[in-house]
C-alpha atoms as a PDB file:
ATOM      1  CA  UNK A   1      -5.758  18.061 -15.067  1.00  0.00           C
ATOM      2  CA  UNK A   2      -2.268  19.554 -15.552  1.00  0.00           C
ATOM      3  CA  UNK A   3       0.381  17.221 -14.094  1.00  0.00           C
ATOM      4  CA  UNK A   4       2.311  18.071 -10.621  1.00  0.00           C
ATOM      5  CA  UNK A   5       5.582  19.833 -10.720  1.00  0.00           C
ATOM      6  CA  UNK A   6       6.612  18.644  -7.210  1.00  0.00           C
ATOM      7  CA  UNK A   7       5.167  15.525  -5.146  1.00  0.00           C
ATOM      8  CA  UNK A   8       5.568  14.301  -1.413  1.00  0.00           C
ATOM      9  CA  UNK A   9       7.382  10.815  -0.878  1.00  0.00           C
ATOM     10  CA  UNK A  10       5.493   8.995   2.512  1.00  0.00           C
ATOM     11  CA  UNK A  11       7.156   6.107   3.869  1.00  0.00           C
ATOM     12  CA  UNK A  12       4.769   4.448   5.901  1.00  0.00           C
ATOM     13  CA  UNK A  13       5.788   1.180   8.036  1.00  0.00           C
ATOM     14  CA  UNK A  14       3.208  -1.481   8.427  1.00  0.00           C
ATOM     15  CA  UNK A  15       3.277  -4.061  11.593  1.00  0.00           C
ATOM     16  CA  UNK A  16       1.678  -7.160  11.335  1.00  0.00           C
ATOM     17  CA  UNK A  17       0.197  -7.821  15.527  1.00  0.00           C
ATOM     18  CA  UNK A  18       0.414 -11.805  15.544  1.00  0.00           C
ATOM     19  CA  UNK A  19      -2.485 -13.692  17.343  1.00  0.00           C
ATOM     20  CA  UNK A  20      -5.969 -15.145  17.344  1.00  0.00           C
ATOM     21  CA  UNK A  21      -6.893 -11.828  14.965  1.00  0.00           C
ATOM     22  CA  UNK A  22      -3.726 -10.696  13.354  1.00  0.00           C
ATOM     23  CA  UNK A  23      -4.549  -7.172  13.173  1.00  0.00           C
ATOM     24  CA  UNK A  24      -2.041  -4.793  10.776  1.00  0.00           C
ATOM     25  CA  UNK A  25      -0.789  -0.895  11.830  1.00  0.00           C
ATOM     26  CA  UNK A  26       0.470   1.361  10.211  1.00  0.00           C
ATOM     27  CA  UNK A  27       2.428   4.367  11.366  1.00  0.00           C
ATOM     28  CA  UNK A  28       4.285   7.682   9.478  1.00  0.00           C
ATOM     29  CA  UNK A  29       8.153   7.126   9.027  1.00  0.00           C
ATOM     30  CA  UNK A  30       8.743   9.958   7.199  1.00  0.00           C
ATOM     31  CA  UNK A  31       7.973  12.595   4.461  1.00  0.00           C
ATOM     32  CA  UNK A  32      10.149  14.090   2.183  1.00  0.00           C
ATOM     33  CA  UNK A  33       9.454  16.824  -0.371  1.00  0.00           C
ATOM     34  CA  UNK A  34      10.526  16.387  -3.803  1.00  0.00           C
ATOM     35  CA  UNK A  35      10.952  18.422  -6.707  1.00  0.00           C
ATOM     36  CA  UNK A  36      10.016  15.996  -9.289  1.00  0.00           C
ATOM     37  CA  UNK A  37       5.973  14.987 -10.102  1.00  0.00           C
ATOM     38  CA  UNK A  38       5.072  11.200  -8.407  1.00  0.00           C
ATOM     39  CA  UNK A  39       5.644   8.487 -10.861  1.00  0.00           C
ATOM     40  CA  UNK A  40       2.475   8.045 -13.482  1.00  0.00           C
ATOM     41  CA  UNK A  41       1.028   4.768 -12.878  1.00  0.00           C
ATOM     42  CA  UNK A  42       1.196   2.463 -15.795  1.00  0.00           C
ATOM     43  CA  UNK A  43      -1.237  -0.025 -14.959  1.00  0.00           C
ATOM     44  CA  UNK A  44      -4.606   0.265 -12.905  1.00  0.00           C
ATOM     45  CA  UNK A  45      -4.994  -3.379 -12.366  1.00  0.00           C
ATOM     46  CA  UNK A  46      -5.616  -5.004  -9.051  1.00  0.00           C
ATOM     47  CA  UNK A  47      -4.390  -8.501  -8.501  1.00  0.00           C
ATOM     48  CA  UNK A  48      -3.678 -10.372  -4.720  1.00  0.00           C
ATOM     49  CA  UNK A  49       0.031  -9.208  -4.427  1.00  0.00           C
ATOM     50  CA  UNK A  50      -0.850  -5.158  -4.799  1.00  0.00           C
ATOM     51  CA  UNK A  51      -2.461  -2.769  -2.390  1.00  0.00           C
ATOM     52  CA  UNK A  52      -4.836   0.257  -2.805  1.00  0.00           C
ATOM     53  CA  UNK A  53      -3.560   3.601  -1.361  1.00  0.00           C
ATOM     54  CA  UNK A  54      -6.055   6.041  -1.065  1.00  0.00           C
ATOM     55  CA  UNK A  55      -5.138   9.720  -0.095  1.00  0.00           C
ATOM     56  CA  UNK A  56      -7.982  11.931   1.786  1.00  0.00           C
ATOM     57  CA  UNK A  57      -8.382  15.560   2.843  1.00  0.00           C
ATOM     58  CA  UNK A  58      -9.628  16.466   5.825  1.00  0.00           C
ATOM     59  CA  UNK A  59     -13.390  15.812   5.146  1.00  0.00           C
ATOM     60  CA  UNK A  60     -12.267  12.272   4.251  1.00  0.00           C
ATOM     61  CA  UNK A  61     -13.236  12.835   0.138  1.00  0.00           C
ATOM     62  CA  UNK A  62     -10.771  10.967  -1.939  1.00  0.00           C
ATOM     63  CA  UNK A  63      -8.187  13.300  -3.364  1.00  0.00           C
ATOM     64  CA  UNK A  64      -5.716  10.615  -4.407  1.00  0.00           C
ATOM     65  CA  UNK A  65      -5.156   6.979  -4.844  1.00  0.00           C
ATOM     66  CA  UNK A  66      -2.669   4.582  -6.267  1.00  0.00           C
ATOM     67  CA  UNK A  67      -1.926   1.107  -6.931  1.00  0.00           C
ATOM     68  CA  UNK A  68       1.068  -0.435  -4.713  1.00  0.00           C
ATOM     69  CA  UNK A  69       2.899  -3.953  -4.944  1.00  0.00           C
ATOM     70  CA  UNK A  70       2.355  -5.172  -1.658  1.00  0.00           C
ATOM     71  CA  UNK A  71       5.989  -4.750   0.493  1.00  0.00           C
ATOM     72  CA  UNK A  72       4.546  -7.691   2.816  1.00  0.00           C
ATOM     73  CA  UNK A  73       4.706 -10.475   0.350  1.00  0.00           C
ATOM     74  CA  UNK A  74       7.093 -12.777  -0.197  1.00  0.00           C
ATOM     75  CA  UNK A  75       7.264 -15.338  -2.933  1.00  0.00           C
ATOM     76  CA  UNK A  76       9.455 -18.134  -3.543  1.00  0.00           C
ATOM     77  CA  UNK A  77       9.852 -21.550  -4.722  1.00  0.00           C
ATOM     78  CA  UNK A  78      11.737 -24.161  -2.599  1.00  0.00           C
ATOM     79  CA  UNK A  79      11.948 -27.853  -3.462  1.00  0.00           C
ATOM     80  CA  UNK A  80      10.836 -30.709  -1.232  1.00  0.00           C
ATOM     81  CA  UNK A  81      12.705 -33.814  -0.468  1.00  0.00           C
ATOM     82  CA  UNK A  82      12.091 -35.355  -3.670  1.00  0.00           C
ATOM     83  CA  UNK A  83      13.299 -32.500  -5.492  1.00  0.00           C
ATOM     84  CA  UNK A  84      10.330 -30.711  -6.365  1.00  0.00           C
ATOM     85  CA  UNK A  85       9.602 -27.068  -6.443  1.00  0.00           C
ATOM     86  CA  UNK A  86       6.998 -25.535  -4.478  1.00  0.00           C
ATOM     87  CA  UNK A  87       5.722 -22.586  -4.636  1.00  0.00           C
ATOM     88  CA  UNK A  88       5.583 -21.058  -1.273  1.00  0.00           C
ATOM     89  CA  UNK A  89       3.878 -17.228   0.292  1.00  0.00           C
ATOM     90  CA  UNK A  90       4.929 -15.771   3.085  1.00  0.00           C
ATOM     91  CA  UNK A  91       3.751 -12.309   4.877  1.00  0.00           C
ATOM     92  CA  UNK A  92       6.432 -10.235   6.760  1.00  0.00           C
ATOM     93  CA  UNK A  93       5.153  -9.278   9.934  1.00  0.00           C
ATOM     94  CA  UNK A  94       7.338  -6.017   9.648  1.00  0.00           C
ATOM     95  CA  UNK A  95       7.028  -4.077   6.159  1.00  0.00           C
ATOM     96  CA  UNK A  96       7.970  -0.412   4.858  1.00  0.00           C
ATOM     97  CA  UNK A  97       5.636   0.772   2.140  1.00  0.00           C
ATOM     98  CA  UNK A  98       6.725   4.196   0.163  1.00  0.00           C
ATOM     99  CA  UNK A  99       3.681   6.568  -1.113  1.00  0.00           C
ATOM    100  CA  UNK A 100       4.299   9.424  -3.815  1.00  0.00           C
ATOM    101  CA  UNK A 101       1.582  12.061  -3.927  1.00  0.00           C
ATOM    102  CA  UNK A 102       1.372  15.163  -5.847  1.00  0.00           C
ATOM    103  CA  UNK A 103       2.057  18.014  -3.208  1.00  0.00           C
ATOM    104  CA  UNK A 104      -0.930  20.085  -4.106  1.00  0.00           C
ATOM    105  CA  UNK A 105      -3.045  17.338  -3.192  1.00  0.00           C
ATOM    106  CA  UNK A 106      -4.282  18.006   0.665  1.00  0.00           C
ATOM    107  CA  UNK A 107      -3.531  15.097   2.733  1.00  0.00           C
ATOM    108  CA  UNK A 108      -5.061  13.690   6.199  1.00  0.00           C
ATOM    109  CA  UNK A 109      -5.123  10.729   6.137  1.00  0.00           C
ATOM    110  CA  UNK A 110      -3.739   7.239   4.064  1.00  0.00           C
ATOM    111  CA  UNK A 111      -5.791   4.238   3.683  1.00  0.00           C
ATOM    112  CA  UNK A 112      -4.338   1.224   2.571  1.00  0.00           C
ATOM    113  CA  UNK A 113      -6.963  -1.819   1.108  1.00  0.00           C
ATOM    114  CA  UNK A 114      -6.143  -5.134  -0.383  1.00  0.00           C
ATOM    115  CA  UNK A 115      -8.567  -6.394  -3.008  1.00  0.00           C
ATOM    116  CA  UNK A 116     -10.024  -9.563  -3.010  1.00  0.00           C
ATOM    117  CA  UNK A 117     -12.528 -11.652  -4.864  1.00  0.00           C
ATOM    118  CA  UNK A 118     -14.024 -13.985  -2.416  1.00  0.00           C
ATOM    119  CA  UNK A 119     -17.848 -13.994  -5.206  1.00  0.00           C
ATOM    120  CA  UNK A 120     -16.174 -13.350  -8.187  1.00  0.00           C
ATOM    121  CA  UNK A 121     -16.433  -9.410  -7.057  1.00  0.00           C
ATOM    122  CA  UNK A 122     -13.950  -6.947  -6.138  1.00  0.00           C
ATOM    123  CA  UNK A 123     -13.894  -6.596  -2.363  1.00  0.00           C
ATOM    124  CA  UNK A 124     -12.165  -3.681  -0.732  1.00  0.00           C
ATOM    125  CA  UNK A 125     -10.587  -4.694   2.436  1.00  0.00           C
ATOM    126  CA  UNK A 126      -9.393  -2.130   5.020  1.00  0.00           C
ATOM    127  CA  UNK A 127      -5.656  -3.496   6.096  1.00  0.00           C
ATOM    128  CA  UNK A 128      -4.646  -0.245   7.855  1.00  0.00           C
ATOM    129  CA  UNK A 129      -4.606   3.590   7.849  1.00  0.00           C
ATOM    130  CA  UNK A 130      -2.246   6.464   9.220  1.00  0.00           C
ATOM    131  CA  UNK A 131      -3.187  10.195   9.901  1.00  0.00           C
ATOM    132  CA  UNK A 132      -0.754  12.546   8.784  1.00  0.00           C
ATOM    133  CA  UNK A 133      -0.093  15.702  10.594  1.00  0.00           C
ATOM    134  CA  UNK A 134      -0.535  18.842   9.052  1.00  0.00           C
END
């Protein structure tokens, strides 16, 4: 597959509803042509703090995905009152996540999944998606 000459930067913002079932949307910011190919992905590995971006066309096949670190997290250590570091997580509730697809690739619609491994198996879970218009 010959690489992309131009690509299609999609920032996508992603708001965290608090209650009983935190539910997360996500909703187009903006998109921005570009004259440079998307960044090649170095590594295909899923782990907690990264997302799964999938890209479909219109008939909802797959056309492109990518790997994201996940814009939500936030990781830090903070000691306690004996002096002890702790390391603490913590989800924004209000995150931006920026997308780079190769513009020949026909877009509809962006899912975003975050893996998990609740048996030892990768799990898929939906965390939002965004239809894009044409």
């Amino acid at each position: 597959m010959e690489r992309a000459r131009a690509s299609r930067e999609i920032r996508v913002r992603l708001l965290t509803r608090q209650g009983p079932q935190a539910r997360v949307s996500a909703e187009l910011m903006q998109r921005t042509l570009r004259n440079d190919p998307p960044p090649r992905q170095r590594s295909a590995e899923m782990s907690r703090d990264r997302l799964l971006v999938v890209v479909l066309d219109a008939q909802h096949t797959v056309r492109y995905w990518q790997i994201a670190i996940d814009p939500r997290l936030i990781r830090g250590e903070f000691p306690d009152a004996g002096g002890n570091l702790h390391k603490t997580e913590l989800y924004r509730p209000d995150a931006e996540l920026e997308i780079s697809i190769p513009d020949a690739v026909p877009a509809a619609e962006i899912r975003i999944l975050a893996p998990g491994w609740p048996a030892g198996e990768l799990v898929l879970t939906p965390v939002a998606s965004v239809t894009l218009p044409e």
